[in-house]
PDB file of N, CA and C in Angstrom:
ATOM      1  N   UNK A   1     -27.164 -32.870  15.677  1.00  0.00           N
ATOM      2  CA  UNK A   1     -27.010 -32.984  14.240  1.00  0.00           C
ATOM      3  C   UNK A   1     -27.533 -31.717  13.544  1.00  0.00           C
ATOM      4  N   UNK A   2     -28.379 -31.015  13.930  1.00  0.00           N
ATOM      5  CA  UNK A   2     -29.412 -29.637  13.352  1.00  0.00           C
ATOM      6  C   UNK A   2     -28.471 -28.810  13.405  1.00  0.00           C
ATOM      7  N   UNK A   3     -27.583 -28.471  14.611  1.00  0.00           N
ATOM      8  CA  UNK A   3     -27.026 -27.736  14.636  1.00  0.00           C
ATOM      9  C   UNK A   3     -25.520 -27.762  14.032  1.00  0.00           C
ATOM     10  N   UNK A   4     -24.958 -28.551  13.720  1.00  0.00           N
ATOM     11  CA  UNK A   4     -24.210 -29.046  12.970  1.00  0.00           C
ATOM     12  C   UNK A   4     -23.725 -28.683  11.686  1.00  0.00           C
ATOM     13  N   UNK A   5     -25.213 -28.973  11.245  1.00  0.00           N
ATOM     14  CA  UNK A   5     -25.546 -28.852   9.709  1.00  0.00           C
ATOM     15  C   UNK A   5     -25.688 -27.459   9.343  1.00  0.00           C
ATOM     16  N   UNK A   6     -26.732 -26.761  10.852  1.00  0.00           N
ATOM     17  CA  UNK A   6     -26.747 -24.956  10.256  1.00  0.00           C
ATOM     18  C   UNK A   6     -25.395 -24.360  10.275  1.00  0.00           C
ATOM     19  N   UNK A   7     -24.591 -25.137  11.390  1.00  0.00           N
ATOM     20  CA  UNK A   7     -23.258 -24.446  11.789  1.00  0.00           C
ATOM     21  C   UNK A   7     -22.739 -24.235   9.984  1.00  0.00           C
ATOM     22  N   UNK A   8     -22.051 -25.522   9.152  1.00  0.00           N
ATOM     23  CA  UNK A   8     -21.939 -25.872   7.744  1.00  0.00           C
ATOM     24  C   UNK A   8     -22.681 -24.686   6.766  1.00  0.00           C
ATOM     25  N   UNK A   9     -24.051 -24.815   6.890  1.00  0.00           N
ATOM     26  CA  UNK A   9     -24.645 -24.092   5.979  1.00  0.00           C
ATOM     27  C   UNK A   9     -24.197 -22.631   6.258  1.00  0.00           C
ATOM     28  N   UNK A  10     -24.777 -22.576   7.528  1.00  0.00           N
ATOM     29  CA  UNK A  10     -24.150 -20.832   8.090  1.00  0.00           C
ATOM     30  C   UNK A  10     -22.434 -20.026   7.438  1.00  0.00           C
ATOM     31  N   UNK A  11     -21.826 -21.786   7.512  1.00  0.00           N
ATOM     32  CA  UNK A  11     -20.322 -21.409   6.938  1.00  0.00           C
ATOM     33  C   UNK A  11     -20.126 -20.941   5.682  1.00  0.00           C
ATOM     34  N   UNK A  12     -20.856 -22.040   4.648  1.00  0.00           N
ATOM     35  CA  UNK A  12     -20.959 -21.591   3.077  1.00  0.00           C
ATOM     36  C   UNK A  12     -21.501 -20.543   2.866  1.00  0.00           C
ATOM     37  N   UNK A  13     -22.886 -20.154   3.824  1.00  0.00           N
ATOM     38  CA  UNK A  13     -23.053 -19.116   3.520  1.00  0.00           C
ATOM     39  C   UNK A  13     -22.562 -17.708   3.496  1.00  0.00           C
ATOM     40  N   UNK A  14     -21.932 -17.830   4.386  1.00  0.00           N
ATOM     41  CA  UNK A  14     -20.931 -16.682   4.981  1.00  0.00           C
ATOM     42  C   UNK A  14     -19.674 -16.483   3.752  1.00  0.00           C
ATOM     43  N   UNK A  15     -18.742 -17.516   2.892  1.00  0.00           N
ATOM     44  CA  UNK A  15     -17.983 -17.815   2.094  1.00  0.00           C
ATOM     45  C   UNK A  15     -18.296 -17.406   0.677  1.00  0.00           C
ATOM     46  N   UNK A  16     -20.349 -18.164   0.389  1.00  0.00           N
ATOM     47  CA  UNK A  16     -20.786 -17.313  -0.758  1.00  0.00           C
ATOM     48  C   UNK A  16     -21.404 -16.274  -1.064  1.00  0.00           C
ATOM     49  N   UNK A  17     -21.501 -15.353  -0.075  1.00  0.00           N
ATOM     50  CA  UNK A  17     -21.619 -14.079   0.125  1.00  0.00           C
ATOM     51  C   UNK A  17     -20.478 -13.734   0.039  1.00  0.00           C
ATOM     52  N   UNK A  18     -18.959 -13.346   0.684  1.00  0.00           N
ATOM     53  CA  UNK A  18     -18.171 -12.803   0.416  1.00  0.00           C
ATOM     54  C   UNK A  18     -17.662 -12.922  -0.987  1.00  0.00           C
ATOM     55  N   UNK A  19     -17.842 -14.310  -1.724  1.00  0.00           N
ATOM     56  CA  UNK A  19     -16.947 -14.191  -3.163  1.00  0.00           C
ATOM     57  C   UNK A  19     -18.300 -13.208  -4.160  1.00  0.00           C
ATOM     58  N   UNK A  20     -19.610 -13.049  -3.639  1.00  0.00           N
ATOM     59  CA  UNK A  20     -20.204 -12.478  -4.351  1.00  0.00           C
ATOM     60  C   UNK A  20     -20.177 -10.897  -4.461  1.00  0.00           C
ATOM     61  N   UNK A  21     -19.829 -10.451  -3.199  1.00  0.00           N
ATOM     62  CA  UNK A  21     -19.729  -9.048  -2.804  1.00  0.00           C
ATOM     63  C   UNK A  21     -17.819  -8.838  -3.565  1.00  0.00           C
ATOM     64  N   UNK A  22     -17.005 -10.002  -3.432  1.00  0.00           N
ATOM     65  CA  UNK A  22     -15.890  -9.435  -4.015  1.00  0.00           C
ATOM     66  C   UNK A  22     -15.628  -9.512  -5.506  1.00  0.00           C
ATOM     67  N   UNK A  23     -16.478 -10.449  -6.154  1.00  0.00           N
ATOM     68  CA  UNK A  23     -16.786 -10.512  -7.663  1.00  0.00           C
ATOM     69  C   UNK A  23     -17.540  -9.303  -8.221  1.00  0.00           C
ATOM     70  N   UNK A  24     -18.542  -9.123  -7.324  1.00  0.00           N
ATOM     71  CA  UNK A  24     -19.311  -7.675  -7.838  1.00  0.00           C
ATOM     72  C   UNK A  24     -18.404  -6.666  -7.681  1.00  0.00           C
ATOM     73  N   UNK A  25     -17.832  -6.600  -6.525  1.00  0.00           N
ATOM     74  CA  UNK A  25     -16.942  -4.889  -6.905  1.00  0.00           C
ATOM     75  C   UNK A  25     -15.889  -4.632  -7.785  1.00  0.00           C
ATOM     76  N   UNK A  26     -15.621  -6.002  -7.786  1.00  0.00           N
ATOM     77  CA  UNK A  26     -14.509  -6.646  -9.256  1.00  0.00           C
ATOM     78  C   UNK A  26     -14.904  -5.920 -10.432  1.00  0.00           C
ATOM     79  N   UNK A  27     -16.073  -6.418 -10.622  1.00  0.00           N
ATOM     80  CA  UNK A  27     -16.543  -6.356 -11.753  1.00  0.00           C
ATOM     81  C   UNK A  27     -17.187  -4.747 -12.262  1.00  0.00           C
ATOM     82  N   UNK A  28     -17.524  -4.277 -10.959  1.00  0.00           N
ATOM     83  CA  UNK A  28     -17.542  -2.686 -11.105  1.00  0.00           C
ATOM     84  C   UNK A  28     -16.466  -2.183 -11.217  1.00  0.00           C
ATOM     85  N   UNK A  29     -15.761  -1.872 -10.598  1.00  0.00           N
ATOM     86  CA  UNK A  29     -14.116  -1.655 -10.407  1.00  0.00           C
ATOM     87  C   UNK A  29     -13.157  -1.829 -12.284  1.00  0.00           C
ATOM     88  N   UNK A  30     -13.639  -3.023 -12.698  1.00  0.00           N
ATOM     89  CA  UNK A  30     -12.892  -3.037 -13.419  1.00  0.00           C
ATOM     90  C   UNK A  30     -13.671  -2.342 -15.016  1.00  0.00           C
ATOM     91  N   UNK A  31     -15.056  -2.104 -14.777  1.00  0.00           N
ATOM     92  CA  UNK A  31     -15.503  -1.757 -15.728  1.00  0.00           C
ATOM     93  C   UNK A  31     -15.330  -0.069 -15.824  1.00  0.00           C
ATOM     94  N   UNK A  32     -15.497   0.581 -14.157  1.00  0.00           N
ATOM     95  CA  UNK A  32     -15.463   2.129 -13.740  1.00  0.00           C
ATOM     96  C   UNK A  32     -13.723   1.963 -14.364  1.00  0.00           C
ATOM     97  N   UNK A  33     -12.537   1.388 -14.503  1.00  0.00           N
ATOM     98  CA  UNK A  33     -11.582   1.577 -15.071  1.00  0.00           C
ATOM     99  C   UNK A  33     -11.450   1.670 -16.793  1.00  0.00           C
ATOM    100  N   UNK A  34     -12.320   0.648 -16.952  1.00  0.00           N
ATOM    101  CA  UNK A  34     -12.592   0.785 -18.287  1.00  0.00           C
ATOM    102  C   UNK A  34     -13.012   1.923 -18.936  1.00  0.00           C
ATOM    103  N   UNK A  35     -14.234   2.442 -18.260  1.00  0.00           N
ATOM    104  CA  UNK A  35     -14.585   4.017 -18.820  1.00  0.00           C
ATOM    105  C   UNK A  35     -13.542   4.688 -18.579  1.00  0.00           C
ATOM    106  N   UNK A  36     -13.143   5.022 -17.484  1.00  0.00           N
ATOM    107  CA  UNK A  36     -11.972   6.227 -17.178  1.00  0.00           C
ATOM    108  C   UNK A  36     -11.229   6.406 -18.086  1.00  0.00           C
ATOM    109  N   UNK A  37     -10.324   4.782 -19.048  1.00  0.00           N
ATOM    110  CA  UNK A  37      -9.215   5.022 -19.588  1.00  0.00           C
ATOM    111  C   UNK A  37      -9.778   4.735 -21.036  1.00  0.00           C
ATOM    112  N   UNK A  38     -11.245   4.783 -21.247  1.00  0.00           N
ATOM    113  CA  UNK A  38     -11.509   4.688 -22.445  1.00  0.00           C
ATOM    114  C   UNK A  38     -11.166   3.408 -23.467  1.00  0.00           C
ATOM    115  N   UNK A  39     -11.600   2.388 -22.792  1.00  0.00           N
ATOM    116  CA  UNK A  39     -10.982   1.006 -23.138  1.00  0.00           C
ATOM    117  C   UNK A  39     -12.351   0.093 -23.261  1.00  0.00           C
ATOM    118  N   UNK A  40     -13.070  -0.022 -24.179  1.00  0.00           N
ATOM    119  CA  UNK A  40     -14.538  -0.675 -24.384  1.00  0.00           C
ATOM    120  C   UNK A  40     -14.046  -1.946 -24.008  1.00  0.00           C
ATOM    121  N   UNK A  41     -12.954  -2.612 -24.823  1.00  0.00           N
ATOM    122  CA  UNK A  41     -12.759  -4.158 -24.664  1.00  0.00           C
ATOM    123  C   UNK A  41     -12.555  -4.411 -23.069  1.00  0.00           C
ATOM    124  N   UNK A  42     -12.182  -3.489 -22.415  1.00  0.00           N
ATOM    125  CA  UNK A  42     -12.001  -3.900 -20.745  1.00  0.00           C
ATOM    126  C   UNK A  42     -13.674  -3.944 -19.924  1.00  0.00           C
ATOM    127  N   UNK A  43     -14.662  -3.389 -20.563  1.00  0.00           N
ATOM    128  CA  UNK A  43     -16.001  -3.358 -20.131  1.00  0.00           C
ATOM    129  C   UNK A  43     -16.514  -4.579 -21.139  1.00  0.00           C
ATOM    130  N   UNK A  44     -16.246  -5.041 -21.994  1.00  0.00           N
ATOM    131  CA  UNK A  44     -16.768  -6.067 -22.443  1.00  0.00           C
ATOM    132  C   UNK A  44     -16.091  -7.105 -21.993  1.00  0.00           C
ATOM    133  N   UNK A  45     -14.704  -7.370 -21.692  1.00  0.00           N
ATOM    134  CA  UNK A  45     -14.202  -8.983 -20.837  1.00  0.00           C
ATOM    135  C   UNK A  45     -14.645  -8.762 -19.273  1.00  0.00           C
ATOM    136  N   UNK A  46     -14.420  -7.302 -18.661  1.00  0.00           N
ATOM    137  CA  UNK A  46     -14.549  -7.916 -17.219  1.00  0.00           C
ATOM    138  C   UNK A  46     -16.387  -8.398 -17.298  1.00  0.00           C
ATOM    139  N   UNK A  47     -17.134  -8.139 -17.924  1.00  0.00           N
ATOM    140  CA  UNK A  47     -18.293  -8.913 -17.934  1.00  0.00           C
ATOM    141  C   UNK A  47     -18.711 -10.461 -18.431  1.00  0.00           C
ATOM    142  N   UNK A  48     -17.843 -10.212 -19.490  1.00  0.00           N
ATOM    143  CA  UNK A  48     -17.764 -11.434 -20.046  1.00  0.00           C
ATOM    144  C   UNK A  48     -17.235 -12.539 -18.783  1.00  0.00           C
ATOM    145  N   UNK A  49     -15.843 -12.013 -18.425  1.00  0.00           N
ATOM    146  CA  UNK A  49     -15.490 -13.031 -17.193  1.00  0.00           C
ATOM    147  C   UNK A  49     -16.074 -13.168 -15.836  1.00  0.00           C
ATOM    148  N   UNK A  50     -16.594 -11.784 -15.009  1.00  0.00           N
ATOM    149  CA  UNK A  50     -17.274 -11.481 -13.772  1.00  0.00           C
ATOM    150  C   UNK A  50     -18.512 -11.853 -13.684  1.00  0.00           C
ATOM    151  N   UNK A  51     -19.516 -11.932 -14.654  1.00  0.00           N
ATOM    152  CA  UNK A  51     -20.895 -11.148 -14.602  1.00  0.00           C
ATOM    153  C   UNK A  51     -21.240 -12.353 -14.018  1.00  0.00           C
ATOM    154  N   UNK A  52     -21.092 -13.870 -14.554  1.00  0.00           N
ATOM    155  CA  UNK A  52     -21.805 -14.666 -14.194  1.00  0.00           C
ATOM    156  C   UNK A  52     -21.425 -15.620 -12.746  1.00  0.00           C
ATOM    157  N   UNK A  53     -20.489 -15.701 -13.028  1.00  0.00           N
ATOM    158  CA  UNK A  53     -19.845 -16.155 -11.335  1.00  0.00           C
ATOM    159  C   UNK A  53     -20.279 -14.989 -10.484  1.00  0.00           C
ATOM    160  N   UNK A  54     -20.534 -14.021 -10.083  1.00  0.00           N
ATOM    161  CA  UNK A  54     -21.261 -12.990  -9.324  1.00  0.00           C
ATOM    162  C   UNK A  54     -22.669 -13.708  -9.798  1.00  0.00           C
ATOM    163  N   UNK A  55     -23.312 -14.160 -10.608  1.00  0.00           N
ATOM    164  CA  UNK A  55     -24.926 -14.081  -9.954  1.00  0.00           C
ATOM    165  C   UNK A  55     -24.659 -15.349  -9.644  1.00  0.00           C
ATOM    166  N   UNK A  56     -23.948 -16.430 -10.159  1.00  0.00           N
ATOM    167  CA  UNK A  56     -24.063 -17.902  -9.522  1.00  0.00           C
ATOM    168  C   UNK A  56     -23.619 -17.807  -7.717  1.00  0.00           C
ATOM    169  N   UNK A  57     -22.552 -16.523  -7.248  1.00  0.00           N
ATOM    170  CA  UNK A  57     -22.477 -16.922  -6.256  1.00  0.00           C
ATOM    171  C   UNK A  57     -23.460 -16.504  -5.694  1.00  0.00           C
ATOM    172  N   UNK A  58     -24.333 -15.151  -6.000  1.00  0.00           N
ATOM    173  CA  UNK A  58     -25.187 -14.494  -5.484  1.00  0.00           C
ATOM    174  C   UNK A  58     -26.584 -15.473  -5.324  1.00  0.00           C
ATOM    175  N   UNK A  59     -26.672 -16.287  -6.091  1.00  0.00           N
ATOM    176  CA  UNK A  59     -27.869 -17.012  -5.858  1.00  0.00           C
ATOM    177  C   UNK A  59     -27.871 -18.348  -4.435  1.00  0.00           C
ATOM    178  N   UNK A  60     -26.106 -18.703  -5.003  1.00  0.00           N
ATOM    179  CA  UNK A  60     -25.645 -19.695  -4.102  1.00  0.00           C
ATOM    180  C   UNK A  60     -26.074 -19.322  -2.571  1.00  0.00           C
ATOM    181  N   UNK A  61     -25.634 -18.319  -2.305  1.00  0.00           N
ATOM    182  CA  UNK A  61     -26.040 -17.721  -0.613  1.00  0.00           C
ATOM    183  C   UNK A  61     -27.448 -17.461  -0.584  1.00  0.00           C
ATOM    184  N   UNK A  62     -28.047 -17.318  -1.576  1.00  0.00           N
ATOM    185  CA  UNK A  62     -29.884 -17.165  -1.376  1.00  0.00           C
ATOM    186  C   UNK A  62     -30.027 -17.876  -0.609  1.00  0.00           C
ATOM    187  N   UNK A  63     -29.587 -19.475  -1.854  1.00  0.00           N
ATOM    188  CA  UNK A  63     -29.844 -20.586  -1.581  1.00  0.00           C
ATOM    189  C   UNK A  63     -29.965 -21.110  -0.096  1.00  0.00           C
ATOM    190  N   UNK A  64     -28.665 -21.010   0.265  1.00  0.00           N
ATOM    191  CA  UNK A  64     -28.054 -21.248   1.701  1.00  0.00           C
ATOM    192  C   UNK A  64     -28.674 -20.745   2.747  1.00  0.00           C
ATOM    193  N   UNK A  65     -29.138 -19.467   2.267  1.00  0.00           N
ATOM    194  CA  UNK A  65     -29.925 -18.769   3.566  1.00  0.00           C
ATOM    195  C   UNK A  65     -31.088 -20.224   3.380  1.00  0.00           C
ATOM    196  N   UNK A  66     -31.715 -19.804   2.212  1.00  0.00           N
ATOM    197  CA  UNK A  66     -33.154 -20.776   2.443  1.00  0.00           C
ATOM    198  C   UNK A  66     -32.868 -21.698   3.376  1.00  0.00           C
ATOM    199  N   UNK A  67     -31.950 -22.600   3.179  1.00  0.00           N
ATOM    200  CA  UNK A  67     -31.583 -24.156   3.640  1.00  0.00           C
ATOM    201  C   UNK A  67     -31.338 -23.988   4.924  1.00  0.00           C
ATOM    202  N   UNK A  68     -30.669 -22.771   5.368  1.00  0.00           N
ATOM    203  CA  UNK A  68     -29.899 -22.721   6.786  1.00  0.00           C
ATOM    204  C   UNK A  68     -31.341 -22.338   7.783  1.00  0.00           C
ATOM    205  N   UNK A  69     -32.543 -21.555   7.042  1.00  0.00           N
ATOM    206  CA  UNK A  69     -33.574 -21.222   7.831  1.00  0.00           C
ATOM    207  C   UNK A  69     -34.271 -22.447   8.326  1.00  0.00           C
ATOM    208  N   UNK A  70     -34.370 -23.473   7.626  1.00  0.00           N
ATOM    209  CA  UNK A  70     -34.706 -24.788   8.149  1.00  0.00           C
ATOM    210  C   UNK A  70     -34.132 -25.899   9.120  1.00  0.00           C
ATOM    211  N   UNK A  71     -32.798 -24.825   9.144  1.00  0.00           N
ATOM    212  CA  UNK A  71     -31.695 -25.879  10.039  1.00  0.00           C
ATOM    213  C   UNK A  71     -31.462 -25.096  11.226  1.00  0.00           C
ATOM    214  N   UNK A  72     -32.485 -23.859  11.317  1.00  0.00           N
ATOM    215  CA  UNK A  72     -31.763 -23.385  12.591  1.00  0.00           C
ATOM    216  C   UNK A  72     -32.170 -23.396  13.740  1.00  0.00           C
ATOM    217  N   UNK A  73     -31.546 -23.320  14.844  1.00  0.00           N
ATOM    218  CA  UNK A  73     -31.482 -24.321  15.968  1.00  0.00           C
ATOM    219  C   UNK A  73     -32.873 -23.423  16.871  1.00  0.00           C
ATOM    220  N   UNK A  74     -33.450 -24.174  17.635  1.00  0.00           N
ATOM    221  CA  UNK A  74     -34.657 -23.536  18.273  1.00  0.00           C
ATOM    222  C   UNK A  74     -34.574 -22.328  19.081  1.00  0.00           C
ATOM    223  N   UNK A  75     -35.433 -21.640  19.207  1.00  0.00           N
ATOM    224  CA  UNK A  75     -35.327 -20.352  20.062  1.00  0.00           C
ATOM    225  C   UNK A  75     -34.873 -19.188  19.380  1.00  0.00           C
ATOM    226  N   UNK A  76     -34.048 -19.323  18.438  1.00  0.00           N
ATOM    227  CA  UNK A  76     -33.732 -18.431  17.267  1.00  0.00           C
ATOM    228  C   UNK A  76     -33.808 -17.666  16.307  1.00  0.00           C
ATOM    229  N   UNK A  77     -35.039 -18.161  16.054  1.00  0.00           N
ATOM    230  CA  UNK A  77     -35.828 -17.684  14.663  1.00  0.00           C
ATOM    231  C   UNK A  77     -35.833 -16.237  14.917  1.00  0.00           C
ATOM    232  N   UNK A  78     -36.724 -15.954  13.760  1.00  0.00           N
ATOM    233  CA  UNK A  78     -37.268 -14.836  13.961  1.00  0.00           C
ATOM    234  C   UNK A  78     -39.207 -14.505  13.934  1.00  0.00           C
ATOM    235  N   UNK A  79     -39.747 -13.811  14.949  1.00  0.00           N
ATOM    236  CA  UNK A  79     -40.896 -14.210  15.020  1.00  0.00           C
ATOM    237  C   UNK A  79     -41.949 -12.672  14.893  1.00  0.00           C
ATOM    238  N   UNK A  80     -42.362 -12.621  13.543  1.00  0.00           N
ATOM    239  CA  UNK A  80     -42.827 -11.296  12.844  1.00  0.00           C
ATOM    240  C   UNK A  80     -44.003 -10.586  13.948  1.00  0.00           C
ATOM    241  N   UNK A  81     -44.870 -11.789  14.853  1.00  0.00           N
ATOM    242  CA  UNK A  81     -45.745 -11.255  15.372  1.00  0.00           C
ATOM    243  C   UNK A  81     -45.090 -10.536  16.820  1.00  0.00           C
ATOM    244  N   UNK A  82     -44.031 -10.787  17.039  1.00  0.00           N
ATOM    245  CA  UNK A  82     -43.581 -10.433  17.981  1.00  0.00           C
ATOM    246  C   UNK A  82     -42.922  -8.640  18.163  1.00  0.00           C
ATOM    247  N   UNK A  83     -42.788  -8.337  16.613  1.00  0.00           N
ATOM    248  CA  UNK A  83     -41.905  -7.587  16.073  1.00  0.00           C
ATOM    249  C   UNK A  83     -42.867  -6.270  16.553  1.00  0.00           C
ATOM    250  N   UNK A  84     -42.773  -5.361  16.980  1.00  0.00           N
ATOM    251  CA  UNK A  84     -43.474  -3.929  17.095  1.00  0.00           C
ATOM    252  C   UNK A  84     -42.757  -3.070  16.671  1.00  0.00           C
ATOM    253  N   UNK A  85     -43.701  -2.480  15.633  1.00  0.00           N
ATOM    254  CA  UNK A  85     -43.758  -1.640  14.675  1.00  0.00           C
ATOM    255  C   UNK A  85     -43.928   0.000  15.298  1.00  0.00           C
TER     256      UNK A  85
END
């Protein structure tokens, strides 16, 4: 069942990371067009429409990481004292 569930979480997470990385370049993309062609109203809608679905998804995958670190399957982790520096 643990593994199951990280498999799931691992999935969304993977899904809300990509719409966040493709909303953000969206939203750069369409604003770096905006300057170029000298068009303010195109830097004020693609924010108006982008800005916030980019941090909702961006938080969404935080999220997911958090949740998925609790679901993940033994032997896996990651273990800081182990780590040499």
């Amino acid at each position: 069942m643990k593994n199951r569930i990280f498999s799931h979480l691992r999935t969304l997470f993977v899904i809300s990371l990509c719409l966040c990385m493709i909303l953000g370049a969206a939203l750069t993309l369409a604003q770096f067009i905006g300057v170029l062609l000298q068009m303010p109203q195109l830097l004020v809608m693609s924010e108006a429409l982008l800005l916030k679905p980019a941090i909702a998804a961006s938080a969404a995958f935080g999220l997911l990481s958090f949740l998925a670190s609790y679901f993940q399957p033994g032997g896996q982790g990651h273990d800081e004292e182990l780590e040499e520096i």
